[in-house]
PDB file of N, CA and C in Angstrom:
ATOM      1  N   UNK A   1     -22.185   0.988  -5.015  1.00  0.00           N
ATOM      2  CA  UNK A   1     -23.325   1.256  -5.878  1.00  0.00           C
ATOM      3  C   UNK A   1     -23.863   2.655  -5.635  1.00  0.00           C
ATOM      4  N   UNK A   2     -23.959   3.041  -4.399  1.00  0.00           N
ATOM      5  CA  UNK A   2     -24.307   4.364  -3.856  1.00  0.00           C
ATOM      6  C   UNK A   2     -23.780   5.521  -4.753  1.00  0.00           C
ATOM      7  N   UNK A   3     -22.009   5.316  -4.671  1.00  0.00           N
ATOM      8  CA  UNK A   3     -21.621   6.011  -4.788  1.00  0.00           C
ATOM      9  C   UNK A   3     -21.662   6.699  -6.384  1.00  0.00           C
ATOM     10  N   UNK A   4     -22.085   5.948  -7.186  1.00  0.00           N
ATOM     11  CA  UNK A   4     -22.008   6.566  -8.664  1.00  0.00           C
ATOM     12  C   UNK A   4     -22.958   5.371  -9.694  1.00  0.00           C
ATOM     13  N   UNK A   5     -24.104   4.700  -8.667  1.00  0.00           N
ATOM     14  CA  UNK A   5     -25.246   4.230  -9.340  1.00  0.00           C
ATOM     15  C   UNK A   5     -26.456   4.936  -9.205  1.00  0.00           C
ATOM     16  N   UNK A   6     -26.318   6.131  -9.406  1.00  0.00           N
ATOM     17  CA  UNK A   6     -27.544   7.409  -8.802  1.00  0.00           C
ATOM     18  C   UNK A   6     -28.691   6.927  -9.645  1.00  0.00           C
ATOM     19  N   UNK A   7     -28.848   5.808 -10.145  1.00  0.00           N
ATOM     20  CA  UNK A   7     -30.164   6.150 -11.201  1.00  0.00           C
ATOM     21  C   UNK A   7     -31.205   4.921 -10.099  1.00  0.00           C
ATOM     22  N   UNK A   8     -29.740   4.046  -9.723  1.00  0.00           N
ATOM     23  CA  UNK A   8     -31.050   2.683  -8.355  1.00  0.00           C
ATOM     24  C   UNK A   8     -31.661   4.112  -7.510  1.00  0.00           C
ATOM     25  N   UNK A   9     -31.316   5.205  -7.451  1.00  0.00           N
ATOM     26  CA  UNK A   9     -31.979   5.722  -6.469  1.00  0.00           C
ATOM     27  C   UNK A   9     -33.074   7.136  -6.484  1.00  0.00           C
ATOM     28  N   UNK A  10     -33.336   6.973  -8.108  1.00  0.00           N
ATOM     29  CA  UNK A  10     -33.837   7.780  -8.745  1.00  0.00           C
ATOM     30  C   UNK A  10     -35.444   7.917  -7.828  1.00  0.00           C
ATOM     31  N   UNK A  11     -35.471   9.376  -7.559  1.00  0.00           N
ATOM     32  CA  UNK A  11     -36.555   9.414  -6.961  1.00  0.00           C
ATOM     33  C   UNK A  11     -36.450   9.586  -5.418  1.00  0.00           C
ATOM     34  N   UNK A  12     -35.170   9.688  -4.898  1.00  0.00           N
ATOM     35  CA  UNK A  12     -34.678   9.664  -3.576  1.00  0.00           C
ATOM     36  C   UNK A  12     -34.445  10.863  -3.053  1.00  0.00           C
ATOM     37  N   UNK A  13     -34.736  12.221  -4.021  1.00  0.00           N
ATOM     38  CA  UNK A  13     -34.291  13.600  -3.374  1.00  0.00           C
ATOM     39  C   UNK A  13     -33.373  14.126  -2.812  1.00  0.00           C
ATOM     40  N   UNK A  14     -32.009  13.360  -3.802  1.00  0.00           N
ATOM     41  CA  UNK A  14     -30.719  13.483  -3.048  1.00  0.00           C
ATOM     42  C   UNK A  14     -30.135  13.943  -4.603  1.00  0.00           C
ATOM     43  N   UNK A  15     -29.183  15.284  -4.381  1.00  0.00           N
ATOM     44  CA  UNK A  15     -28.432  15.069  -5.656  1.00  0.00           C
ATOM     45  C   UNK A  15     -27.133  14.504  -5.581  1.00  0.00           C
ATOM     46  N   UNK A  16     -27.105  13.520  -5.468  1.00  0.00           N
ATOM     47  CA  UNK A  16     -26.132  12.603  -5.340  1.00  0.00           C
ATOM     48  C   UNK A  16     -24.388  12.734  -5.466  1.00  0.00           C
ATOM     49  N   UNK A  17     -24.936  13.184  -7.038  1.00  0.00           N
ATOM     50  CA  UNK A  17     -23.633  13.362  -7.268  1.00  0.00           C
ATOM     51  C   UNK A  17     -22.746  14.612  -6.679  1.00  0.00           C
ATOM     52  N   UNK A  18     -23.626  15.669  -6.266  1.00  0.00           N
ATOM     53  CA  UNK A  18     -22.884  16.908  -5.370  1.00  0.00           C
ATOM     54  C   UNK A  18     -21.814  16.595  -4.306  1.00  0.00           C
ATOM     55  N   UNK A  19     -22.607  15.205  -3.994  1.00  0.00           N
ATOM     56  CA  UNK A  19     -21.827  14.564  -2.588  1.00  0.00           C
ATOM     57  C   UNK A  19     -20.840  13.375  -2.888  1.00  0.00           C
ATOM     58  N   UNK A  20     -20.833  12.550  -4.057  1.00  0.00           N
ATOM     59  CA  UNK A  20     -20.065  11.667  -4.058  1.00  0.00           C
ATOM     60  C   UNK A  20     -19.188  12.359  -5.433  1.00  0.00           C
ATOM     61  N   UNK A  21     -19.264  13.016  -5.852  1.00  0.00           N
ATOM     62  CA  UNK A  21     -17.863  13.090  -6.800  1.00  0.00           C
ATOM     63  C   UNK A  21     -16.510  14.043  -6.063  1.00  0.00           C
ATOM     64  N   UNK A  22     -17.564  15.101  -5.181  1.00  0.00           N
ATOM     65  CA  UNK A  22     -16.069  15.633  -4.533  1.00  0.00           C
ATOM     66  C   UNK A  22     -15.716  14.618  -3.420  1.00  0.00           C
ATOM     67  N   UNK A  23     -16.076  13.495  -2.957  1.00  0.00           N
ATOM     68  CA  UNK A  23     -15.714  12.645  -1.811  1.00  0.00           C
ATOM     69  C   UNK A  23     -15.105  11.497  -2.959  1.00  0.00           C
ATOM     70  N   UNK A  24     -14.730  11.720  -4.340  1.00  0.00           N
ATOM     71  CA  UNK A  24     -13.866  10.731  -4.951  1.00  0.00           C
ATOM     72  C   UNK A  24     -12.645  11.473  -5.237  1.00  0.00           C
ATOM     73  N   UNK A  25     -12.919  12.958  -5.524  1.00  0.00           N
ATOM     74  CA  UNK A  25     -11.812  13.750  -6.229  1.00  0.00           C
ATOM     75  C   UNK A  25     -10.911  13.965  -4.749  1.00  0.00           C
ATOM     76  N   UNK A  26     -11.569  13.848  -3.562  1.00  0.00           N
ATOM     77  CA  UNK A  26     -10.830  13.771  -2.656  1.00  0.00           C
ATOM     78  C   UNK A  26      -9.676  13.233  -2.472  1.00  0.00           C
ATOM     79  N   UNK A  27     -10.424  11.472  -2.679  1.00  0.00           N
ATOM     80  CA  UNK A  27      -9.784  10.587  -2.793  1.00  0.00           C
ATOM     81  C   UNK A  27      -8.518  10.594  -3.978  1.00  0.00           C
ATOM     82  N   UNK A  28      -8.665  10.589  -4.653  1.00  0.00           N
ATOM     83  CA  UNK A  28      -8.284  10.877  -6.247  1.00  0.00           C
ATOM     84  C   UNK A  28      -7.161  11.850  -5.783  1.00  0.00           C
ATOM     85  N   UNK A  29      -7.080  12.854  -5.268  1.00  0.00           N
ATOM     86  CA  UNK A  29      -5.786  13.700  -4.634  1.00  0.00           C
ATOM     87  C   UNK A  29      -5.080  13.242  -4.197  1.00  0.00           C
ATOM     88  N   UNK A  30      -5.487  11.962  -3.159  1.00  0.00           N
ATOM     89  CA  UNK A  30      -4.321  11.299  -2.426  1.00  0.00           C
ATOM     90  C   UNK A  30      -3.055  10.690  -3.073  1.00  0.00           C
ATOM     91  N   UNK A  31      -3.434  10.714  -4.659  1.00  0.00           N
ATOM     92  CA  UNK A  31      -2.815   9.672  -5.466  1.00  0.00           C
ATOM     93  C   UNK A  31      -2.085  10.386  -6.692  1.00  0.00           C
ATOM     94  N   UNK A  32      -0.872   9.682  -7.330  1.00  0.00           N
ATOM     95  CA  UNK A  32      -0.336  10.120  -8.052  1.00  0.00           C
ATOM     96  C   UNK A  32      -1.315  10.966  -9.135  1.00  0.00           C
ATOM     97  N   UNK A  33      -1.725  10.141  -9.591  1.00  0.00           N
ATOM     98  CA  UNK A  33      -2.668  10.559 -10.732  1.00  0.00           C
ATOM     99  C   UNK A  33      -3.850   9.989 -10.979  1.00  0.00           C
ATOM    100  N   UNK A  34      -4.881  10.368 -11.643  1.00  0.00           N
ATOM    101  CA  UNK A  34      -6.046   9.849 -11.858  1.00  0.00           C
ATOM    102  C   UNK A  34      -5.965   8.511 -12.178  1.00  0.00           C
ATOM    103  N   UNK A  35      -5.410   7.881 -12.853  1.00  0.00           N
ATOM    104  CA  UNK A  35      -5.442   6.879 -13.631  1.00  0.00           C
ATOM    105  C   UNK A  35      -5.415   5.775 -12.475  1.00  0.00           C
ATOM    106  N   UNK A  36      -4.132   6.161 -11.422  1.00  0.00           N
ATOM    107  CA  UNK A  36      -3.793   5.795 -10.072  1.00  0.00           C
ATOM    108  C   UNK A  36      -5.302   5.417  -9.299  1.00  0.00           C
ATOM    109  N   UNK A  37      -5.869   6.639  -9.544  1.00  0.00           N
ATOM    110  CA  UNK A  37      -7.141   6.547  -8.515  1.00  0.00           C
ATOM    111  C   UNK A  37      -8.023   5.928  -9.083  1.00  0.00           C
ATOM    112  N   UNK A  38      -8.789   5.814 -10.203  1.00  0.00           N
ATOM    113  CA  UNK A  38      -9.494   5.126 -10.854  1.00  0.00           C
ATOM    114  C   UNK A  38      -8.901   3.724 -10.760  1.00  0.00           C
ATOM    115  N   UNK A  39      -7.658   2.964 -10.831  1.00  0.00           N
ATOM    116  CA  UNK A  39      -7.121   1.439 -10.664  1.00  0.00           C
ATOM    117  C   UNK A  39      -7.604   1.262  -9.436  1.00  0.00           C
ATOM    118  N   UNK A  40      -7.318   2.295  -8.673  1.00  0.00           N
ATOM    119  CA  UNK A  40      -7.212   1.560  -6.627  1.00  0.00           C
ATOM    120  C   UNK A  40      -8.717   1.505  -6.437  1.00  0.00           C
ATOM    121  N   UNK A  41      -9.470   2.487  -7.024  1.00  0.00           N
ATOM    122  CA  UNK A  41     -10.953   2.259  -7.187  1.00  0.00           C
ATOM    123  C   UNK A  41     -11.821   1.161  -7.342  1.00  0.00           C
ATOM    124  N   UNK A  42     -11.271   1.506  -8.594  1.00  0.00           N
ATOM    125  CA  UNK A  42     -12.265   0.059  -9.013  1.00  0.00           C
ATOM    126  C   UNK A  42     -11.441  -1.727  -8.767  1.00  0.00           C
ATOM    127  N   UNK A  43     -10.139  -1.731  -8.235  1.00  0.00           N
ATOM    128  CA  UNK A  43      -9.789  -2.621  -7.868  1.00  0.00           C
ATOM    129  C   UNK A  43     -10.608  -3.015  -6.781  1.00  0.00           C
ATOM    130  N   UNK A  44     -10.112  -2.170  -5.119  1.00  0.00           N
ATOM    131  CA  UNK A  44     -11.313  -2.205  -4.043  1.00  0.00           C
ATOM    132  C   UNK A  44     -12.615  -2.573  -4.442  1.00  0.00           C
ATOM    133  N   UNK A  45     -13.194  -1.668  -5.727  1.00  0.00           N
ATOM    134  CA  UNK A  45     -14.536  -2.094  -5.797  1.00  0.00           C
ATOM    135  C   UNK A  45     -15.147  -3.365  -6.127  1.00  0.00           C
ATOM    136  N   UNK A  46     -13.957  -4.151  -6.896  1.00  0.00           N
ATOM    137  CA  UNK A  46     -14.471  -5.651  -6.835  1.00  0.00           C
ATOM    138  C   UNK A  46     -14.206  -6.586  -6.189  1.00  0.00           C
ATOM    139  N   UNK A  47     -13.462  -6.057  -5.232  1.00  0.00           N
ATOM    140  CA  UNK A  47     -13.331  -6.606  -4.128  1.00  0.00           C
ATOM    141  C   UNK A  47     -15.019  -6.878  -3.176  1.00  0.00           C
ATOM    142  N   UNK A  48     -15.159  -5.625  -2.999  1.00  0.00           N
ATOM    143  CA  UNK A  48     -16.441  -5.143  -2.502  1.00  0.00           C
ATOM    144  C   UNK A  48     -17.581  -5.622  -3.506  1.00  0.00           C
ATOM    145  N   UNK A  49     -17.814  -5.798  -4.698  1.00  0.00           N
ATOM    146  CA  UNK A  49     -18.870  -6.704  -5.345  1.00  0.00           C
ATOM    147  C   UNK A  49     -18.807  -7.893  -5.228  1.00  0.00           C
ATOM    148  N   UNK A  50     -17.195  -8.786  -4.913  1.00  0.00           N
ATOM    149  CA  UNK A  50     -17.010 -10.135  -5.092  1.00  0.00           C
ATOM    150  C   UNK A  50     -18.127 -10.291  -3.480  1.00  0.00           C
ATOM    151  N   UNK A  51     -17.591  -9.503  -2.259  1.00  0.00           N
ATOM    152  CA  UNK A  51     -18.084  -9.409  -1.045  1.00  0.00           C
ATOM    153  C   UNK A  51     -19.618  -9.790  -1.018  1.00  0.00           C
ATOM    154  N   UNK A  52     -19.768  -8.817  -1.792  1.00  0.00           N
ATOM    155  CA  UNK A  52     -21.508  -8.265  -1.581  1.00  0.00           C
ATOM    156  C   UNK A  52     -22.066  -9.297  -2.191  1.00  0.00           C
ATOM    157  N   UNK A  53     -21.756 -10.495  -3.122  1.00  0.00           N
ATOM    158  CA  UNK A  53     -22.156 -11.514  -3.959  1.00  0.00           C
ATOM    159  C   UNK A  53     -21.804 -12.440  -3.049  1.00  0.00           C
ATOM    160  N   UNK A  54     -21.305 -12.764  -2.416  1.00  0.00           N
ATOM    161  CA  UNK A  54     -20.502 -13.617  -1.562  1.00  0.00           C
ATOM    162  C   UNK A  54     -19.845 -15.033  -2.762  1.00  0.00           C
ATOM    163  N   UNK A  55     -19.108 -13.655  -3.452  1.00  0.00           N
ATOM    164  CA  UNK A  55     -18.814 -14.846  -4.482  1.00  0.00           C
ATOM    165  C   UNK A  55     -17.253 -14.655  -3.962  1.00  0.00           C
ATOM    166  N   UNK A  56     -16.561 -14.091  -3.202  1.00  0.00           N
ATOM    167  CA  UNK A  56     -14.871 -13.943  -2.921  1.00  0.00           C
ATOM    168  C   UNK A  56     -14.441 -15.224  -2.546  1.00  0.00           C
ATOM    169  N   UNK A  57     -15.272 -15.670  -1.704  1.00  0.00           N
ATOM    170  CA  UNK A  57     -14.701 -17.245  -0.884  1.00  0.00           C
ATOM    171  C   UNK A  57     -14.540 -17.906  -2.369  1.00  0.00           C
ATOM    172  N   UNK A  58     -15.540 -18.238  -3.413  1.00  0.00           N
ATOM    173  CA  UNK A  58     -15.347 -19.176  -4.172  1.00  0.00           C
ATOM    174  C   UNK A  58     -14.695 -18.833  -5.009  1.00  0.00           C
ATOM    175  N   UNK A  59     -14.227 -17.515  -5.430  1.00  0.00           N
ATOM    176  CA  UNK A  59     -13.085 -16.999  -6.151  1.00  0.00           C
ATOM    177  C   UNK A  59     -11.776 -17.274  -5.710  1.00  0.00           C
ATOM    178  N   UNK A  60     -11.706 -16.862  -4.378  1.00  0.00           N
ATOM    179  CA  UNK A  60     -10.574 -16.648  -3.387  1.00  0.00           C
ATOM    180  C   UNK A  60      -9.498 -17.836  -3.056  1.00  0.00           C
ATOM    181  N   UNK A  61     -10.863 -19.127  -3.004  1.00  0.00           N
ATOM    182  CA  UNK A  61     -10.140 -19.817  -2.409  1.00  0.00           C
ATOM    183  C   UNK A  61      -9.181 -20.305  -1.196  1.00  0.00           C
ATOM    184  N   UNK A  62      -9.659 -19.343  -0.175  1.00  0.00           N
ATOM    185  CA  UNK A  62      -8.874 -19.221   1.170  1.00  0.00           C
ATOM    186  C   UNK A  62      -7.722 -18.278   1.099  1.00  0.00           C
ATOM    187  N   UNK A  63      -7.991 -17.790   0.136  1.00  0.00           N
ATOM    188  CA  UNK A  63      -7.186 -16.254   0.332  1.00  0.00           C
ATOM    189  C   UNK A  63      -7.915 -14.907   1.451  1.00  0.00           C
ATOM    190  N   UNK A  64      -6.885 -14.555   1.933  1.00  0.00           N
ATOM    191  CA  UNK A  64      -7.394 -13.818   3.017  1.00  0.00           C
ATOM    192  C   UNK A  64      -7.590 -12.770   2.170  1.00  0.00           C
ATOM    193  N   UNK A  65      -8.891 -12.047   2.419  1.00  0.00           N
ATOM    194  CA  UNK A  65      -9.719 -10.778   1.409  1.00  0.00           C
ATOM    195  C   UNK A  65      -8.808  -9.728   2.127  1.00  0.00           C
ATOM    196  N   UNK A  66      -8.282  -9.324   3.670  1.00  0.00           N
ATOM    197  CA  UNK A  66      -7.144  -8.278   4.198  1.00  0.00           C
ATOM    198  C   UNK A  66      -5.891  -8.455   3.615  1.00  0.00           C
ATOM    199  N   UNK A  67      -5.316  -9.484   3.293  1.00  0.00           N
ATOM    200  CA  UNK A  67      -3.824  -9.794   2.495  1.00  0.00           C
ATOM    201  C   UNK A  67      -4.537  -9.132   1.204  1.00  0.00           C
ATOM    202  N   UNK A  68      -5.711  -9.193   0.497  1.00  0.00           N
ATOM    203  CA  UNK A  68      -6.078  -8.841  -0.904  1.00  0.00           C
ATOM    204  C   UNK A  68      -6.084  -7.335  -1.030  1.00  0.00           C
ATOM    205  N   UNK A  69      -6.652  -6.793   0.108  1.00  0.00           N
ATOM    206  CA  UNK A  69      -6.775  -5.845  -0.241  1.00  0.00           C
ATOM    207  C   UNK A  69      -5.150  -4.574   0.541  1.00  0.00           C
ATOM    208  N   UNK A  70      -4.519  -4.795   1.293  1.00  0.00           N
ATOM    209  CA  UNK A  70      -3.525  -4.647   1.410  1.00  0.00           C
ATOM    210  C   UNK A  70      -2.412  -4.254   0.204  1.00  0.00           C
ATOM    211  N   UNK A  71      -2.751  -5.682  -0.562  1.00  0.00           N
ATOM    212  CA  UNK A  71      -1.818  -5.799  -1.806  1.00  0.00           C
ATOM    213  C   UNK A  71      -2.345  -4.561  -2.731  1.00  0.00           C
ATOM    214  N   UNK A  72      -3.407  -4.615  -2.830  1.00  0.00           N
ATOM    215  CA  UNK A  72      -3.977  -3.554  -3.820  1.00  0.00           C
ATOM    216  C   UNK A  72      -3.260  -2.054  -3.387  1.00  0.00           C
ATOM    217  N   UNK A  73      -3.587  -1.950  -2.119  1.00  0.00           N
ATOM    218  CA  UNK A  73      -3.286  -0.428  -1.765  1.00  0.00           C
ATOM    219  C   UNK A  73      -1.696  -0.743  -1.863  1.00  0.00           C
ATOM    220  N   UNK A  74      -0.976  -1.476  -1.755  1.00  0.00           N
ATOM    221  CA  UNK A  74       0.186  -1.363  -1.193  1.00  0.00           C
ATOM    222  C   UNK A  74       0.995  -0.994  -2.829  1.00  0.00           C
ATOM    223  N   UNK A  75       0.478  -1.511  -3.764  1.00  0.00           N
ATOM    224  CA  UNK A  75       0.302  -1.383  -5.274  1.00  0.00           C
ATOM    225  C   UNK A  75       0.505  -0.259  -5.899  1.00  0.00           C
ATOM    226  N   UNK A  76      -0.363   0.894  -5.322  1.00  0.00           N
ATOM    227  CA  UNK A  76      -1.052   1.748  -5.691  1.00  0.00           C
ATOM    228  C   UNK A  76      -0.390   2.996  -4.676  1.00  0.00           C
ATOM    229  N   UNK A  77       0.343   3.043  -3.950  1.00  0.00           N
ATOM    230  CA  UNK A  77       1.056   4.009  -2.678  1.00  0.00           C
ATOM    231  C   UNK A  77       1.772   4.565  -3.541  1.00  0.00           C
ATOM    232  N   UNK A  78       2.158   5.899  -3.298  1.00  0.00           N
ATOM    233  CA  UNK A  78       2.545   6.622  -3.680  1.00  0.00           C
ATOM    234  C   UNK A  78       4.188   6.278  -3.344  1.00  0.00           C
ATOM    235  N   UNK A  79       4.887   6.324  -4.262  1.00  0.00           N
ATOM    236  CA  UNK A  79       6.545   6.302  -3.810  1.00  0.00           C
ATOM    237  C   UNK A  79       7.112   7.343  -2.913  1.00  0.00           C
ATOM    238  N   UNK A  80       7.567   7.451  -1.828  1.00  0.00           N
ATOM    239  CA  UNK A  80       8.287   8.692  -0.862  1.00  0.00           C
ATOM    240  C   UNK A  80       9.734   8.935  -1.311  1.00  0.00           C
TER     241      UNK A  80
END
C-alpha cells in the first residue's frame, strides 16, 4: 500500500513517489521486461493482500504461502 497508495498518506511530508518508483524501476530491471515486472508484482502483491486480510489460509487451503510464492518467482526468472 505504501508503496504506490500515496494518497492513505496524504499529508505525511514525504514525496513518496521520488522514493518508491525508482525502488520499482529497480526492480523492474531485474526482469525481462516490464510486463515481466508488473506480473511478478502484482502477483507477490496478492499474495501480500491475501496475507494482510488473513484471507490466504481460507483461500489456500493448506497450501504453503513459501511453495506459492516460490512458484511465482520461479515463473517469472529470467531464462540463462
Amino acid at each position: 500500500e505504501l508503496m504506490f497508495r500515496h494518497d492513505i498518506l496524504d499529508g505525511a511530508g514525504a514525496d513518496l513517489r521520488s522514493i518508491s518508483l525508482p525502488l520499482f524501476d529497480a526492480f523492474a530491471q531485474q526482469l525481462p521486461s516490464a510486463t515481466d515486472a508488473v506480473a511478478l508484482w502484482s502477483a507477490v502483491h496478492g499474495i501480500a493482500v491475501l496475507s494482510a486480510n488473513r484471507s490466504f489460509d481460507l483461500v489456500a487451503r493448506g497450501t504453503d504461502r513459501a511453495a506459492v510464492i516460490e512458484a511465482i518467482v520461479a515463473a517469472h526468472r529470467p531464462s540463462r
